[in-house]
Structures are given as C-alpha cells and as structure tokens.
PDB file of N, CA and C in Angstrom:
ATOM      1  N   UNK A   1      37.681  16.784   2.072  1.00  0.00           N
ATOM      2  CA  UNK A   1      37.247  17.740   1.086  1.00  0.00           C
ATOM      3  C   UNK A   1      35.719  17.747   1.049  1.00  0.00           C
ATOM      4  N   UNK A   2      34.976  19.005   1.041  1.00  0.00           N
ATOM      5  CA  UNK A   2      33.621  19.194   1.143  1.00  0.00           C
ATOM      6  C   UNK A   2      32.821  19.280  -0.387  1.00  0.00           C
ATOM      7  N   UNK A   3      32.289  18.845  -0.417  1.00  0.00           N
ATOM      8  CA  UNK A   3      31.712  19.013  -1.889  1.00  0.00           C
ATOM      9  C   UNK A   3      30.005  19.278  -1.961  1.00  0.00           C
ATOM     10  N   UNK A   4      29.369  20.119  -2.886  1.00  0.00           N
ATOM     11  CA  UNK A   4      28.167  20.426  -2.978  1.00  0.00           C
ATOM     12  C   UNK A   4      27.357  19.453  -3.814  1.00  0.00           C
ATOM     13  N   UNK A   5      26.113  19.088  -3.353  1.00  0.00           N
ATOM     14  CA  UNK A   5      25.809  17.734  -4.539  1.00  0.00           C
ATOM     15  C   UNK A   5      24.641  18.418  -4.787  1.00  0.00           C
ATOM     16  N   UNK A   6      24.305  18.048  -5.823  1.00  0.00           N
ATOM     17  CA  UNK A   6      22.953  18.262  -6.351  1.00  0.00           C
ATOM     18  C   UNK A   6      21.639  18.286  -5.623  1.00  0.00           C
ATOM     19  N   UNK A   7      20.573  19.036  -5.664  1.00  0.00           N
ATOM     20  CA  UNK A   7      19.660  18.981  -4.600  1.00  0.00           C
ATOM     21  C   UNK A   7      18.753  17.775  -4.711  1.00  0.00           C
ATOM     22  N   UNK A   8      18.881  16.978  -6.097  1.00  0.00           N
ATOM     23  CA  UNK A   8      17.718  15.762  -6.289  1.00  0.00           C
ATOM     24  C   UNK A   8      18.650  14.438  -6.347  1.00  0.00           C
ATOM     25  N   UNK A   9      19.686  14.607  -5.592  1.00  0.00           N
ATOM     26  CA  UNK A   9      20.661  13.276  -5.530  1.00  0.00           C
ATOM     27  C   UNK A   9      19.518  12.392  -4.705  1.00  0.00           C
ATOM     28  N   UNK A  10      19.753  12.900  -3.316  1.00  0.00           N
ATOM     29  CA  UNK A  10      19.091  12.204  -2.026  1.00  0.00           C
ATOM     30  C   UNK A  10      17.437  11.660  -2.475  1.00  0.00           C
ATOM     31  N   UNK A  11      16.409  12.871  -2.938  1.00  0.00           N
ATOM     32  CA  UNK A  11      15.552  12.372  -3.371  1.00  0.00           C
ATOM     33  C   UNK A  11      15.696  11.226  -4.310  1.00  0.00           C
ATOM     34  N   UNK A  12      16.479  11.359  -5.164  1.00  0.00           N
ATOM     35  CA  UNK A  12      16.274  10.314  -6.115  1.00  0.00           C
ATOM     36  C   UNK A  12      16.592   8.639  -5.551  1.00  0.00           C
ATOM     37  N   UNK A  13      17.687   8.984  -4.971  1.00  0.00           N
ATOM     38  CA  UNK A  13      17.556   7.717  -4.233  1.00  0.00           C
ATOM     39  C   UNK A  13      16.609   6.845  -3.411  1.00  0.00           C
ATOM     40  N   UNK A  14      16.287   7.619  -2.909  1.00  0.00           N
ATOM     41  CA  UNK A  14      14.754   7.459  -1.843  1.00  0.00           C
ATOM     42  C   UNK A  14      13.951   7.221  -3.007  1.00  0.00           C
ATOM     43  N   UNK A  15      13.624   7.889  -3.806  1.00  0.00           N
ATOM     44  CA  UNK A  15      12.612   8.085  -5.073  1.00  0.00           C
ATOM     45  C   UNK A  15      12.734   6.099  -5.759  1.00  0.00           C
ATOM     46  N   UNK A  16      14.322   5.838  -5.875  1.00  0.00           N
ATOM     47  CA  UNK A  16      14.448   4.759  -6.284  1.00  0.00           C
ATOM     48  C   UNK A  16      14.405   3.440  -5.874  1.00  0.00           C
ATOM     49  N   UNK A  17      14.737   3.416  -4.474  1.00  0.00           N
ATOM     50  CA  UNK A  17      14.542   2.638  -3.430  1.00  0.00           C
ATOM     51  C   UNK A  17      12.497   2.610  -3.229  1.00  0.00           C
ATOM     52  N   UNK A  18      12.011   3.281  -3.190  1.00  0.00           N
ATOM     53  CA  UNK A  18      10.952   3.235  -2.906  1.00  0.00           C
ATOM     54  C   UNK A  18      10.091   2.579  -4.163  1.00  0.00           C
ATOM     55  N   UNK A  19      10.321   3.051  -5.248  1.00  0.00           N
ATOM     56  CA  UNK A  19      10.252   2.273  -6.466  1.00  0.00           C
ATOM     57  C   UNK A  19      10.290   0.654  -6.390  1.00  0.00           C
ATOM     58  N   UNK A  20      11.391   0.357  -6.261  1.00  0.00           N
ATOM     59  CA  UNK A  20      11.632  -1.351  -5.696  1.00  0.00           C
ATOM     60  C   UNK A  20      10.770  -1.695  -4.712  1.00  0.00           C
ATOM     61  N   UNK A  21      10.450  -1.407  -3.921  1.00  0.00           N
ATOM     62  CA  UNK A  21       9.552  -1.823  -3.064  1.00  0.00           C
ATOM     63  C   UNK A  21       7.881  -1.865  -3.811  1.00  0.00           C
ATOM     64  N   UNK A  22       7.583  -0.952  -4.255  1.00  0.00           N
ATOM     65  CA  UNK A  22       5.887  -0.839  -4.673  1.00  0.00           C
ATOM     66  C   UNK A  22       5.898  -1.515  -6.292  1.00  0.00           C
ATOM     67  N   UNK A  23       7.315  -2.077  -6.808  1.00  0.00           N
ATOM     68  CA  UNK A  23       7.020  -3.283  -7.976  1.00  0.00           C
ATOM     69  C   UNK A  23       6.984  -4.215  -7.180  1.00  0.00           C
ATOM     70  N   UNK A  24       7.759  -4.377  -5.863  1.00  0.00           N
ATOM     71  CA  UNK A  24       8.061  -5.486  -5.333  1.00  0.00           C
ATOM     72  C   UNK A  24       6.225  -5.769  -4.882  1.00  0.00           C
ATOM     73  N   UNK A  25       5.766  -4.737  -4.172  1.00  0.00           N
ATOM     74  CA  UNK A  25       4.472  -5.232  -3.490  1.00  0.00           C
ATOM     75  C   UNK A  25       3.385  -5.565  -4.277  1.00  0.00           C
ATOM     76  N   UNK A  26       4.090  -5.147  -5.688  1.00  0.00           N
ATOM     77  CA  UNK A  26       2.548  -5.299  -7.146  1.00  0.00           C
ATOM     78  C   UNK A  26       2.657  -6.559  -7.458  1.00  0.00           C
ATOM     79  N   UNK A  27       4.178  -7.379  -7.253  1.00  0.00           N
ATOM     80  CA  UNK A  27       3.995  -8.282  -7.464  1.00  0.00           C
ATOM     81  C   UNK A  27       3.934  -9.240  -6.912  1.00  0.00           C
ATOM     82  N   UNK A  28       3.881  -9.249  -5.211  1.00  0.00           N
ATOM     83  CA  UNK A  28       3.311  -9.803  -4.610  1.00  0.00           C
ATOM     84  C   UNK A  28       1.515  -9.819  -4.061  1.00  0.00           C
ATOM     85  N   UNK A  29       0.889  -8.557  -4.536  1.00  0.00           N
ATOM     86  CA  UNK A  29      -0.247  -8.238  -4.915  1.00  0.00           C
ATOM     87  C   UNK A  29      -1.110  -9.552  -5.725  1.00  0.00           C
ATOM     88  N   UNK A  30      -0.339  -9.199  -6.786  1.00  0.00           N
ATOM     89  CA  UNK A  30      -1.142  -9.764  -8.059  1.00  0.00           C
ATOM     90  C   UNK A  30      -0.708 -11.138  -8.041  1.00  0.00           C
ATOM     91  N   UNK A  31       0.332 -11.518  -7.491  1.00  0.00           N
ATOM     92  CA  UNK A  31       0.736 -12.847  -7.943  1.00  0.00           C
ATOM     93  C   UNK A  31       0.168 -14.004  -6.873  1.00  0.00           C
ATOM     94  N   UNK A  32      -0.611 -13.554  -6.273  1.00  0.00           N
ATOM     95  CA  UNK A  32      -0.796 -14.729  -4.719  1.00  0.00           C
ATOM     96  C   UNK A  32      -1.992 -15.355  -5.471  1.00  0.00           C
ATOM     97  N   UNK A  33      -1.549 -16.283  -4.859  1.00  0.00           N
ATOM     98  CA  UNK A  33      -2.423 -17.453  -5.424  1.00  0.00           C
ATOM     99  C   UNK A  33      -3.661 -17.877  -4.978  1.00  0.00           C
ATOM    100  N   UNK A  34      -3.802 -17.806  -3.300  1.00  0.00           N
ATOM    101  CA  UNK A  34      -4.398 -17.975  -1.965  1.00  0.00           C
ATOM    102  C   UNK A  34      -5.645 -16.808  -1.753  1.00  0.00           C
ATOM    103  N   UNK A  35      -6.744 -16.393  -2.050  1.00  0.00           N
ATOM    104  CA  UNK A  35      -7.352 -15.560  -1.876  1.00  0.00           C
ATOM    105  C   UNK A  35      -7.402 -15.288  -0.606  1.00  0.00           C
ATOM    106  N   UNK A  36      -7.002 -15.841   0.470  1.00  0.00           N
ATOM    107  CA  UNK A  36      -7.229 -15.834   1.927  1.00  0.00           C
ATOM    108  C   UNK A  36      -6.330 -15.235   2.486  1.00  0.00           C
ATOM    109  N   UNK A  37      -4.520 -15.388   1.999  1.00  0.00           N
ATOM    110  CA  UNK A  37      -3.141 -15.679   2.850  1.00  0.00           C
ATOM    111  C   UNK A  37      -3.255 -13.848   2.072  1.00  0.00           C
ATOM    112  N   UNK A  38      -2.550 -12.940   2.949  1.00  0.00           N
ATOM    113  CA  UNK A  38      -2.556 -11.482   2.844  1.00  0.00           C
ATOM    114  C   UNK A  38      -1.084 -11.254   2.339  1.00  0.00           C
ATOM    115  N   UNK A  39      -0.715 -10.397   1.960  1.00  0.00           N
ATOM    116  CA  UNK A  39       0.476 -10.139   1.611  1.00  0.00           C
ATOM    117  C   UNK A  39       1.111  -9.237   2.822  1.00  0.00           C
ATOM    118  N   UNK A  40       2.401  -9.375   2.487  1.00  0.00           N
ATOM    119  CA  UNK A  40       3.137  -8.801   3.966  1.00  0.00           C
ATOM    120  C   UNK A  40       2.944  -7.388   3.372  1.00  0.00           C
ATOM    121  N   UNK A  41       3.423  -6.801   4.710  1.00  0.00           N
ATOM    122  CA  UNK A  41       3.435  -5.241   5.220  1.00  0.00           C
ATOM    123  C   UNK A  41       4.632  -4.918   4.361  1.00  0.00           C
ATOM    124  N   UNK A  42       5.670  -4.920   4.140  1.00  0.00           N
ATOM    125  CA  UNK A  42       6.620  -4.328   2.931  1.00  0.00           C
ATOM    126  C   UNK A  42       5.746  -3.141   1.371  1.00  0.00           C
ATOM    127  N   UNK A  43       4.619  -3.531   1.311  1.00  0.00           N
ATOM    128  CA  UNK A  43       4.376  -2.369   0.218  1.00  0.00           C
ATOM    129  C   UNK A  43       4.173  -0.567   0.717  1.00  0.00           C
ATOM    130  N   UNK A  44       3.940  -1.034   1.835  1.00  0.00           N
ATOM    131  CA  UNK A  44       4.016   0.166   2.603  1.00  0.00           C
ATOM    132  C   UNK A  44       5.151   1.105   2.346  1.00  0.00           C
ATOM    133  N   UNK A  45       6.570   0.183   2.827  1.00  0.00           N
ATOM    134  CA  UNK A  45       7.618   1.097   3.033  1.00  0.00           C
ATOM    135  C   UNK A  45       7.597   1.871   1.293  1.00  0.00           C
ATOM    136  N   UNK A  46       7.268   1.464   0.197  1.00  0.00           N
ATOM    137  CA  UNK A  46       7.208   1.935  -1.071  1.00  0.00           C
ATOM    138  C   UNK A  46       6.740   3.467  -1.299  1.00  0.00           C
ATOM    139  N   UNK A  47       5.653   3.765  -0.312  1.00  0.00           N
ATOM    140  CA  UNK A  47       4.986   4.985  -0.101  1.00  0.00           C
ATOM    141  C   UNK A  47       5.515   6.008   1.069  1.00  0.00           C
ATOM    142  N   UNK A  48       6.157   4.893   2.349  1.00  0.00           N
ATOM    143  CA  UNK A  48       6.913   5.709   2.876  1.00  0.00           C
ATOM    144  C   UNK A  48       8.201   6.608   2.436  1.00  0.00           C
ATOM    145  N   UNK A  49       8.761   5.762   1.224  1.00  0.00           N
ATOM    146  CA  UNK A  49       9.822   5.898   0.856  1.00  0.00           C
ATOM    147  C   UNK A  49       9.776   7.397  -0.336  1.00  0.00           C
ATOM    148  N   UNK A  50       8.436   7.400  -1.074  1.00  0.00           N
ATOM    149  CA  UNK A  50       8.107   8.112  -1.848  1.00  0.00           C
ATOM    150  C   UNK A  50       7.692   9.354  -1.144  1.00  0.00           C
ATOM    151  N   UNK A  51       7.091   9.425   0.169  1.00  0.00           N
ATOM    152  CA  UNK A  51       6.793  10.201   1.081  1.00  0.00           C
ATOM    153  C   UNK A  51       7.837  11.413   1.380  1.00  0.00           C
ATOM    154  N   UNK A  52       8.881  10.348   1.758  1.00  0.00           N
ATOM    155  CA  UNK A  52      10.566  11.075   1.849  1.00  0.00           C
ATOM    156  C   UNK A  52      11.402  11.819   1.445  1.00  0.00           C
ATOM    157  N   UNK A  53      11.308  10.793  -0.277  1.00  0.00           N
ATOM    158  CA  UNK A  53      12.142  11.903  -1.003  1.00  0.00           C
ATOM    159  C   UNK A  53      11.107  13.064  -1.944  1.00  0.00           C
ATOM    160  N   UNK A  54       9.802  13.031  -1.470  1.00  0.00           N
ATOM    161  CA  UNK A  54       9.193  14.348  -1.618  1.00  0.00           C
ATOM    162  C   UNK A  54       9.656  15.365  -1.215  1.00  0.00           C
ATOM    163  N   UNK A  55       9.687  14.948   0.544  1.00  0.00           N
ATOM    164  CA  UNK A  55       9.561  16.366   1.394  1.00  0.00           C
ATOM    165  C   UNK A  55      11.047  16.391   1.151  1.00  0.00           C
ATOM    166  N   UNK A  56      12.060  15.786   1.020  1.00  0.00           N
ATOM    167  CA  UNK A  56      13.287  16.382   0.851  1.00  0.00           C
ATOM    168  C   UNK A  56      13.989  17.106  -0.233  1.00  0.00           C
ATOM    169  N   UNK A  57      12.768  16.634  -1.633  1.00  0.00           N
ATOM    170  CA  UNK A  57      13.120  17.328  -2.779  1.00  0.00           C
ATOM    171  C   UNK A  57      13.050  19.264  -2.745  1.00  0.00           C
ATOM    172  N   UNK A  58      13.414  19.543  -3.642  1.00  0.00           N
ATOM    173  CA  UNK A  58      13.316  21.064  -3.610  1.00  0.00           C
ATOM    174  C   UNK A  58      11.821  21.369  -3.933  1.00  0.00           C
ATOM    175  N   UNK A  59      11.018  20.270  -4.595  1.00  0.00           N
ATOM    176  CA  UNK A  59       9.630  20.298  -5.303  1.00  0.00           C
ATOM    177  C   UNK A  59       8.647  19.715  -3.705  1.00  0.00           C
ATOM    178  N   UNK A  60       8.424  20.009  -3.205  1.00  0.00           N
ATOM    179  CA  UNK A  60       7.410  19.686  -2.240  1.00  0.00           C
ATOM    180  C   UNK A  60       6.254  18.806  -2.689  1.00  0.00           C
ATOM    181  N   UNK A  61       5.238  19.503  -3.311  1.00  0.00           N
ATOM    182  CA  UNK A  61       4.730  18.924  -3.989  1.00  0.00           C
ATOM    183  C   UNK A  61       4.416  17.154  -4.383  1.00  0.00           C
ATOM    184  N   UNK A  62       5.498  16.856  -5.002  1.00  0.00           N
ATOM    185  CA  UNK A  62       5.862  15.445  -4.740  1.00  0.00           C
ATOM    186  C   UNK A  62       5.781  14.489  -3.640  1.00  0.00           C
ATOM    187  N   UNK A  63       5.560  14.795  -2.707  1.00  0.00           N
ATOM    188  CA  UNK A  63       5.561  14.228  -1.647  1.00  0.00           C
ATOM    189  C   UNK A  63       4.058  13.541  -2.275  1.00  0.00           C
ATOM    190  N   UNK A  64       3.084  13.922  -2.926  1.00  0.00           N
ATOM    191  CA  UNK A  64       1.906  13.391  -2.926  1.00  0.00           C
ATOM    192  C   UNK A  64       1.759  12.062  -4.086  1.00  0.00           C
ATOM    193  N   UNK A  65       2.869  11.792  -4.255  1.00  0.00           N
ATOM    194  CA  UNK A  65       3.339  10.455  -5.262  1.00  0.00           C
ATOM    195  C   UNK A  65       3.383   9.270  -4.261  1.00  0.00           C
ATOM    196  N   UNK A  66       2.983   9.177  -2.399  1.00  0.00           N
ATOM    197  CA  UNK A  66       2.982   8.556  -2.103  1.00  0.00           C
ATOM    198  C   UNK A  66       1.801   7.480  -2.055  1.00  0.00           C
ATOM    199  N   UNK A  67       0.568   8.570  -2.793  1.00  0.00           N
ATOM    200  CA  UNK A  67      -0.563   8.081  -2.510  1.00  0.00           C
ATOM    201  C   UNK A  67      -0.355   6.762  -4.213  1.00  0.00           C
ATOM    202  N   UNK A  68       0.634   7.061  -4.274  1.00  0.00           N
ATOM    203  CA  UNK A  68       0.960   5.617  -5.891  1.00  0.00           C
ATOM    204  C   UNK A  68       0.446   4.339  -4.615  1.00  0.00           C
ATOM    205  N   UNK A  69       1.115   4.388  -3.533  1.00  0.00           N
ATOM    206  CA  UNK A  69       1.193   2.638  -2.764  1.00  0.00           C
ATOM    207  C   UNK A  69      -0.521   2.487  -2.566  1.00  0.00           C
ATOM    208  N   UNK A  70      -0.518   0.948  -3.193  1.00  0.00           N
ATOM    209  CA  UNK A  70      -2.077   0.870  -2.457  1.00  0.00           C
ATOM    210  C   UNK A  70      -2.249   1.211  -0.980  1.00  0.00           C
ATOM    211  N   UNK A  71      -1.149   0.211  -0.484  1.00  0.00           N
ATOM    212  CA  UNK A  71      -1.361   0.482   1.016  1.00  0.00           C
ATOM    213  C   UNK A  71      -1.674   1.818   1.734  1.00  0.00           C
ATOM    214  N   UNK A  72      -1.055   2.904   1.371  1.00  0.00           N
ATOM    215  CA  UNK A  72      -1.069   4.139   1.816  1.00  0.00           C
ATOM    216  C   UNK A  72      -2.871   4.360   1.467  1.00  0.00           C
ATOM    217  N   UNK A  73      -3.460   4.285   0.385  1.00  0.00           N
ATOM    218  CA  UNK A  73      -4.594   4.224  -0.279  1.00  0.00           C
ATOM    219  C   UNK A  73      -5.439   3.312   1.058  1.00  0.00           C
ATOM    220  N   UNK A  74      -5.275   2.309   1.001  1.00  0.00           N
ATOM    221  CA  UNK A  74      -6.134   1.566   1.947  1.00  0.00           C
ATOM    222  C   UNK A  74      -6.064   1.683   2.826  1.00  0.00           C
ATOM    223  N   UNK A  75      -5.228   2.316   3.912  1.00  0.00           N
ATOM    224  CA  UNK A  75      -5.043   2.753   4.976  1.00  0.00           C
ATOM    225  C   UNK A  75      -5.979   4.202   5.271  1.00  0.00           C
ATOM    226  N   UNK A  76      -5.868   4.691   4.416  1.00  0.00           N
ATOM    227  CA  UNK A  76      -6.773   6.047   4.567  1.00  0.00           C
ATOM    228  C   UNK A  76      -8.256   5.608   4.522  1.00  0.00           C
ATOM    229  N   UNK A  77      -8.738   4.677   3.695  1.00  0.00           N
ATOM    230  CA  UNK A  77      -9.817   4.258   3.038  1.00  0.00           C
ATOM    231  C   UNK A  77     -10.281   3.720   5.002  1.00  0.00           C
ATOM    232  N   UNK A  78      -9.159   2.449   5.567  1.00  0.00           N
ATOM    233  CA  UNK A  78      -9.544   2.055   6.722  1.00  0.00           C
ATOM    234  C   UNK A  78      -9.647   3.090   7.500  1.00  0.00           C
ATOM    235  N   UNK A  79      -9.393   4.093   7.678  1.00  0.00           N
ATOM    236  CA  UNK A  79      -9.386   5.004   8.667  1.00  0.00           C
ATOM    237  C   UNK A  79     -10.648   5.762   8.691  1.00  0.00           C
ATOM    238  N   UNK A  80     -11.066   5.803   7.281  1.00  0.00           N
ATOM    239  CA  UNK A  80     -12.568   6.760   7.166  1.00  0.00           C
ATOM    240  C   UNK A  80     -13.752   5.418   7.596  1.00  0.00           C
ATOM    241  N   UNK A  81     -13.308   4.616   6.802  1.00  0.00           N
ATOM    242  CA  UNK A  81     -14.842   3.575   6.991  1.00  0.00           C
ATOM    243  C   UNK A  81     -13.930   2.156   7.843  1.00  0.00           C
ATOM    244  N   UNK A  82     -13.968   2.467   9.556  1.00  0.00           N
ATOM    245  CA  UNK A  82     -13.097   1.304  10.405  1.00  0.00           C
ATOM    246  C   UNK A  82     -13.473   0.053  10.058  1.00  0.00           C
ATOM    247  N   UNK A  83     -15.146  -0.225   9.457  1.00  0.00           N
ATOM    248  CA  UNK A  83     -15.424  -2.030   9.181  1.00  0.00           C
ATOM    249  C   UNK A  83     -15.070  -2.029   7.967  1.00  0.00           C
ATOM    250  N   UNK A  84     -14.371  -1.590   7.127  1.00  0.00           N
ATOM    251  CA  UNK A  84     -14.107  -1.573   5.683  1.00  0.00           C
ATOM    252  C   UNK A  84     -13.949  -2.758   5.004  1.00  0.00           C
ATOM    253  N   UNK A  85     -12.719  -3.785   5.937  1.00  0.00           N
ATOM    254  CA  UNK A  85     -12.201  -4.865   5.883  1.00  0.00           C
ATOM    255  C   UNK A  85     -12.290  -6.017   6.370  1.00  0.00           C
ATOM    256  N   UNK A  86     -13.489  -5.928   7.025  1.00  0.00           N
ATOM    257  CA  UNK A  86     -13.753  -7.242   8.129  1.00  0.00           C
ATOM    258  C   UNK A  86     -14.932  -8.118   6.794  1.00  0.00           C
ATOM    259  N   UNK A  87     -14.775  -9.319   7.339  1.00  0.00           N
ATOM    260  CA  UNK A  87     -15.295 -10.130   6.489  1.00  0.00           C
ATOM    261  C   UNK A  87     -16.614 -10.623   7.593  1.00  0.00           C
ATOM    262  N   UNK A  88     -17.727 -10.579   6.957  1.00  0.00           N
ATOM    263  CA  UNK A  88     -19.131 -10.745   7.570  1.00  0.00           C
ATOM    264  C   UNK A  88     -19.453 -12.224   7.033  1.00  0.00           C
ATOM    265  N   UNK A  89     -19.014 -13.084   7.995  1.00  0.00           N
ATOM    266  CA  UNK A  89     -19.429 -14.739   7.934  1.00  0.00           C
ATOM    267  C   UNK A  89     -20.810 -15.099   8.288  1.00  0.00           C
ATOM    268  N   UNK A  90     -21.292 -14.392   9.042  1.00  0.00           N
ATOM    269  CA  UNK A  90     -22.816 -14.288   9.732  1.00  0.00           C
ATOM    270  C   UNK A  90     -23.583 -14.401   8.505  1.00  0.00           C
ATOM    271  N   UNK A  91     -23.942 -14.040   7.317  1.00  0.00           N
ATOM    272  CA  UNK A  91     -24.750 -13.727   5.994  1.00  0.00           C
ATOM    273  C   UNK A  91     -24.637 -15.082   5.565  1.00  0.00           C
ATOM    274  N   UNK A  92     -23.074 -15.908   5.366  1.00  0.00           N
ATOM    275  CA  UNK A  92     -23.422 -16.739   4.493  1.00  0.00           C
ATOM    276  C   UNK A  92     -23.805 -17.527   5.284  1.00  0.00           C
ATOM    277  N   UNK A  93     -23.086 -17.958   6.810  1.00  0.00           N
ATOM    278  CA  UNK A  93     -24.139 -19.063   7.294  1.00  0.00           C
ATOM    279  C   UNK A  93     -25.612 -18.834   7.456  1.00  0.00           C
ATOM    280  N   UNK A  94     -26.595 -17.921   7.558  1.00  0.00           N
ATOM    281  CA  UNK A  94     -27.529 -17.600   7.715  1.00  0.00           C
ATOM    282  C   UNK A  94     -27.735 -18.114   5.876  1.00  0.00           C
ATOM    283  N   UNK A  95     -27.494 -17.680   5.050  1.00  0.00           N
ATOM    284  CA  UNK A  95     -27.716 -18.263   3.430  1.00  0.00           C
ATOM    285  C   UNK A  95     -27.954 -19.820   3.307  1.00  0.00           C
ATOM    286  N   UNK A  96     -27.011 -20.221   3.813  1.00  0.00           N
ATOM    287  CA  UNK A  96     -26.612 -21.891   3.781  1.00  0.00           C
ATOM    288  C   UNK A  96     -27.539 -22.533   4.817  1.00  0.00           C
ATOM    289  N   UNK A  97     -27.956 -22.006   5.874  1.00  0.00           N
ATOM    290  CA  UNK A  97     -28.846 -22.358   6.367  1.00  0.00           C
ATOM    291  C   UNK A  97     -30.612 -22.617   5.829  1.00  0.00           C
ATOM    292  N   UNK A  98     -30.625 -21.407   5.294  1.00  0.00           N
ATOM    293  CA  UNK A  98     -31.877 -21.440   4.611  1.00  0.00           C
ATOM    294  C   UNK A  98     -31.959 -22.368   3.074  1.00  0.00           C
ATOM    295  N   UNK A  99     -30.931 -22.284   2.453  1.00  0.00           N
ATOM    296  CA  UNK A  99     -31.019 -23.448   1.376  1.00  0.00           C
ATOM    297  C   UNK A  99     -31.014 -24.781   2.064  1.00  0.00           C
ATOM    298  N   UNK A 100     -30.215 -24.968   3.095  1.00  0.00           N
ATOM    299  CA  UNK A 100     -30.435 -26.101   3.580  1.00  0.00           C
ATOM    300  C   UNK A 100     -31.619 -26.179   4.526  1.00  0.00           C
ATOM    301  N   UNK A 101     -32.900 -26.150   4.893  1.00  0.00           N
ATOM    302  CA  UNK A 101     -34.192 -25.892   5.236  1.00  0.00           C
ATOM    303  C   UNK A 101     -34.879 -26.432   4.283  1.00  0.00           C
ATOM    304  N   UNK A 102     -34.734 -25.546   3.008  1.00  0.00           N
ATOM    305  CA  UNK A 102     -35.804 -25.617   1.779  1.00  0.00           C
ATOM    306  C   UNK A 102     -35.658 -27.162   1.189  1.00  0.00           C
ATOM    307  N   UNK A 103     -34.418 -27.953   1.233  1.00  0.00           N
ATOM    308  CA  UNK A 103     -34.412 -28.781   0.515  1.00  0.00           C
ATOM    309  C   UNK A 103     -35.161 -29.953   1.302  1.00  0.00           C
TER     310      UNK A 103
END
C-alpha cells in the first residue's frame, strides 16, 4: 500500500539527527579540558546534516541553518585566510630568548 507523507517528515528527521550531533560537538567543544588535544571531526556532520534537510525541505531557504555548526563557520573562515590556524612558535622562542639574554 502506497501512502503520501508529509513534505517536512524527511527534513525533520535530518533536521533532528543533525541537531544531536552539533549538541553533541558543543559539548565536546566546551568541555575539553586539554587546550592542545582538538576535538574530533563529528561536529561537522551536524551542519551537513542541517545542509540536507534544507535542500529537501519545501522551504529552501533553510538550508542556510547550516552555517549554526562552528565547523562549517571555520572551514569557510580557513578557506579565505589558509594560515588562519597554524600556530607561530618562532615569536615565542625568539621572546624567551631575549628575556633570557637580559637576565
């Protein structure tokens, strides 16, 4: 038997699934302890997921709820400025050097 479903079933699911993922990545975000150790690649799929049930909703539009994931955010950010994220060690040893001179 064939049945007609609602046009925001599928989105919503996607919509909800993707949800779980970008609490999941806030709280692996915020909760690390380690300023060094990075958090895994999983917050991503949160924005992919939001990405999805945009373009599949009847509202198009929506699709731009993906830019909620940081990742999606920082990814664009890396793409405009490529050294965005590299960490410049050269400064502080050159710093530490010179305090250690003066003393």
């Amino acid at each position: 038997m064939w049945f007609k479903l609602h046009p925001w079933v599928f989105p919503a699911i996607f919509a909800a699934i993707g949800l779980i993922y970008l609490t999941m990545g806030l709280f692996l975000l915020f909760g690390k302890r380690n300023p060094e150790h990075s958090v895994s690649g999983v917050p991503i799929l949160g924005g992919i997921h939001f990405l999805i049930a945009g373009l599949i909703s009847p509202c198009k539009w929506l699709a731009l709820l993906c830019v909620l994931d940081y990742a999606v955010i920082g990814s664009i950010y890396k793409f405009i400025n490529p050294n965005a994220f590299e960490r410049n060690n050269d400064n502080n040893d050159t710093e530490n050097k010179d305090e250690n001179s003066k003393t």
